[in-house]
N, C-alpha and C. Protein backbone atom coordinates (compact mmCIF):
# COMPACT_ATOMS: atom_id res chain seq x y z
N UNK A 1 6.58 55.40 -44.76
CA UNK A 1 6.34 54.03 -44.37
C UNK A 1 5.19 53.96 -43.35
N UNK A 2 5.28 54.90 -42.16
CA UNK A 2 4.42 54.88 -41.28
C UNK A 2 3.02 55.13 -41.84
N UNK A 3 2.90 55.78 -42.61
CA UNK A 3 1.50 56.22 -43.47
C UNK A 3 0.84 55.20 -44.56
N UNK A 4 2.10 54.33 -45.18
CA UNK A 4 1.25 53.19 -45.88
C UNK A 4 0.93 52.00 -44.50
N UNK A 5 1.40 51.77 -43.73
CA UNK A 5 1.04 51.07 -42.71
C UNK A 5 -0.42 51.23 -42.17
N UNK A 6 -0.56 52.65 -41.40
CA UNK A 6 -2.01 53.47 -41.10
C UNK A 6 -2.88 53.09 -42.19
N UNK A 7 -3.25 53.50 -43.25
CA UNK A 7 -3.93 53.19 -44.43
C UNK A 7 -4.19 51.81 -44.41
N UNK A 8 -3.51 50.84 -44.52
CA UNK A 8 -3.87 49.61 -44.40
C UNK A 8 -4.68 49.47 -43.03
N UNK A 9 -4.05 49.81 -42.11
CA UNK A 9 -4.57 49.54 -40.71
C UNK A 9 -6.36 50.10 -40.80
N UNK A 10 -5.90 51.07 -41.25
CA UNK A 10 -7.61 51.94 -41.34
C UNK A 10 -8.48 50.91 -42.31
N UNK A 11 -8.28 50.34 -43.52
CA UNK A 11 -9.06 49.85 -44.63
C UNK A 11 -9.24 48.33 -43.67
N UNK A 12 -8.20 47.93 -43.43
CA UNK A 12 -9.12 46.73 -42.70
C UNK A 12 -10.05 46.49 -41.09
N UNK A 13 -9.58 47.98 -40.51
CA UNK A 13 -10.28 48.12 -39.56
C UNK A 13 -11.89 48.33 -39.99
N UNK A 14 -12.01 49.20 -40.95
CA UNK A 14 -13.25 49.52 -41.60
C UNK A 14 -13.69 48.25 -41.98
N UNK A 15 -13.28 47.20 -42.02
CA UNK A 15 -14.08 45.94 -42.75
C UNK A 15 -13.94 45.40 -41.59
N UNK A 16 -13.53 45.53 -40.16
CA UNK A 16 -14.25 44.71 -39.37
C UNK A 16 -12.78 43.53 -39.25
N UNK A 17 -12.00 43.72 -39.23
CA UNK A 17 -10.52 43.03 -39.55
C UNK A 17 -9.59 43.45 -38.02
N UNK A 18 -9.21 42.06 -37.58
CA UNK A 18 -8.70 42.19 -35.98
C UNK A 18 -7.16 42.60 -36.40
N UNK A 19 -6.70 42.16 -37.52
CA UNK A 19 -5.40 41.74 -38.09
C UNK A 19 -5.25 41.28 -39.60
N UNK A 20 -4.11 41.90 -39.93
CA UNK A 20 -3.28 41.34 -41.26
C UNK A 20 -2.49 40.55 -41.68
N UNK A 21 -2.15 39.82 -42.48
CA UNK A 21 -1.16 39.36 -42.34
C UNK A 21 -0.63 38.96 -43.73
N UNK A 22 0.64 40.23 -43.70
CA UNK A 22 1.21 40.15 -44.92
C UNK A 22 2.35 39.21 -45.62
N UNK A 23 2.03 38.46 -46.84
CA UNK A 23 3.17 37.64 -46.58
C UNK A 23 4.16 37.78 -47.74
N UNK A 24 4.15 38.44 -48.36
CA UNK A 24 5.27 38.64 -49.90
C UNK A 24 6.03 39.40 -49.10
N UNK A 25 7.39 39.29 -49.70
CA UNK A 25 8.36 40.24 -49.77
C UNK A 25 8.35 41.32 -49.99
N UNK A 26 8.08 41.39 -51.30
CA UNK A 26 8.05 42.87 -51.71
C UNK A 26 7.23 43.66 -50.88
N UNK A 27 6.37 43.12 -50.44
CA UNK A 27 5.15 43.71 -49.97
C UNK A 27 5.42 44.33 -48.27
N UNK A 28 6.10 43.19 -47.74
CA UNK A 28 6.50 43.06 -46.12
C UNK A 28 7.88 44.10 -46.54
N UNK A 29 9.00 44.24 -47.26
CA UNK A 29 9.40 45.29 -47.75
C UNK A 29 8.76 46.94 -47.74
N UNK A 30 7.38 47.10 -48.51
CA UNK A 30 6.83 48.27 -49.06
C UNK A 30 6.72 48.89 -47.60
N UNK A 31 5.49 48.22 -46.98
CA UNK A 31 4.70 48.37 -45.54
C UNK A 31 5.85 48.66 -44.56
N UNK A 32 7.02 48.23 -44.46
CA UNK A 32 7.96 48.02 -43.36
C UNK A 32 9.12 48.69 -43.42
N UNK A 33 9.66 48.91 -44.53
CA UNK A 33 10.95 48.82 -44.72
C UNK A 33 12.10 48.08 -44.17
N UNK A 34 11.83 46.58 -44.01
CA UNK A 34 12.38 45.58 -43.36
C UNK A 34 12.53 44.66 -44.64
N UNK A 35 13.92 44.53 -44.97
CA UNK A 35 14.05 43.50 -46.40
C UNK A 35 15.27 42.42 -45.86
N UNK A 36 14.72 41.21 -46.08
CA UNK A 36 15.54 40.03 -46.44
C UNK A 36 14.87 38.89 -47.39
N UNK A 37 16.09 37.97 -47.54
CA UNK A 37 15.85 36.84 -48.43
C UNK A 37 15.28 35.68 -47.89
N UNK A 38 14.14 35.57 -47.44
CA UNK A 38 13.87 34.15 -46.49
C UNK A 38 14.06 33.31 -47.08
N UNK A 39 14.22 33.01 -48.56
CA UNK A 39 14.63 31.55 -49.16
C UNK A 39 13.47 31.01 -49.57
N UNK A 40 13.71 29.81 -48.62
CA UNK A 40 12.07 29.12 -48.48
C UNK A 40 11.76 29.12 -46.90
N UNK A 41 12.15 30.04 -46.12
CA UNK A 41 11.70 30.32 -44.72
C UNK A 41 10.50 31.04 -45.20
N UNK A 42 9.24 31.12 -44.08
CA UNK A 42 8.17 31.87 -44.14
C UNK A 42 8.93 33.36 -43.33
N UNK A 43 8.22 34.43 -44.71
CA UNK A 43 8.35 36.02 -43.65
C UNK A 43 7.16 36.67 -43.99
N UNK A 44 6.57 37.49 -42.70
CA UNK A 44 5.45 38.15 -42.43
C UNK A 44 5.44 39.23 -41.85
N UNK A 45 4.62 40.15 -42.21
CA UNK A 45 4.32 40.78 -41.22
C UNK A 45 3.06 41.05 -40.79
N UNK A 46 2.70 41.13 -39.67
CA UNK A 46 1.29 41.22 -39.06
C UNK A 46 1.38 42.56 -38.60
N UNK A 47 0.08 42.97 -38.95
CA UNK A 47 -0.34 44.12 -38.50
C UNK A 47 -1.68 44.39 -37.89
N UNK A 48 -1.63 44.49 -36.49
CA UNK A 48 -2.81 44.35 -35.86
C UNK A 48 -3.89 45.76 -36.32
N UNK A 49 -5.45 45.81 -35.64
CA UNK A 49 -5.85 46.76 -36.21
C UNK A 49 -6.22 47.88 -35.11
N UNK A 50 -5.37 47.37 -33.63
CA UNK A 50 -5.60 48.16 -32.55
C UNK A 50 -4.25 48.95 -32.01
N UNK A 51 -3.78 49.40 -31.42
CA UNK A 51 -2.75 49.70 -31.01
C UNK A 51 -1.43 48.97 -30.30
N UNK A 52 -1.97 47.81 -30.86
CA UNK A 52 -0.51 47.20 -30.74
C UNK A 52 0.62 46.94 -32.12
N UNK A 53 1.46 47.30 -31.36
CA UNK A 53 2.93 47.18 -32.50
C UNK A 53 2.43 46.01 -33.80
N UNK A 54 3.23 46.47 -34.58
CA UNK A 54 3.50 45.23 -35.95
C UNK A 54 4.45 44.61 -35.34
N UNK A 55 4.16 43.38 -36.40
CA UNK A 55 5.56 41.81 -35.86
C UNK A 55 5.80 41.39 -36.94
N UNK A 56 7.07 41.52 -37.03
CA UNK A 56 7.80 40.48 -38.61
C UNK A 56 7.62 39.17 -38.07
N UNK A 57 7.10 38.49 -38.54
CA UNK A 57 7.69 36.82 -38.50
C UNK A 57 8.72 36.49 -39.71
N UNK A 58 9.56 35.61 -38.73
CA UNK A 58 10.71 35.11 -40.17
C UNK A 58 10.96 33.76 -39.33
N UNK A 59 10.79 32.96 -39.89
CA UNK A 59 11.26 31.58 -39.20
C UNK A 59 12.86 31.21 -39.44
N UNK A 60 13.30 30.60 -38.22
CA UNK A 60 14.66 30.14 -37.99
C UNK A 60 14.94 29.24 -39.03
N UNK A 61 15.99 29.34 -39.53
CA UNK A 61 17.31 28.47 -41.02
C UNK A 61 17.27 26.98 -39.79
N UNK A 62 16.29 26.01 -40.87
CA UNK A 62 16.70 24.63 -40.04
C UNK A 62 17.59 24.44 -40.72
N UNK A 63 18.66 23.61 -39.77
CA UNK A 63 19.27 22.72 -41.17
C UNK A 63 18.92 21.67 -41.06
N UNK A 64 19.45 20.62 -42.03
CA UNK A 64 19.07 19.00 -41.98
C UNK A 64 19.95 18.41 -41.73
């Protein structure tokens, strides 16, 4: 996991890229190994291209 993370980090650092920001499942899955069902909540993960940590975003279940 840590190594498909790096790789990304490296390919968009090389293009000049501050940050990522991944937004599929499967995908925020592959990169992370962090899986849930957001529904229709937004989930992300950002991946900066300096040495700061990654961040899932998952937005809070409104209800109505």
């Amino acid at each position: 996991m840590k190594k498909r993370l790096d790789q990304l980090k490296q390919m968009a650092k090389s293009q000049g890229q501050e940050a990522v920001l991944i937004t599929s499942t499967a995908n925020v899955y592959y990169l992370s190994d962090f899986y849930c069902n957001p529904k229709e909540r937004f989930l992300g993960l950002l991946l900066y291209t300096d040495d700061r940590e990654p961040a899932i975003i998952c937005l809070k279940w409104r209800q109505a």
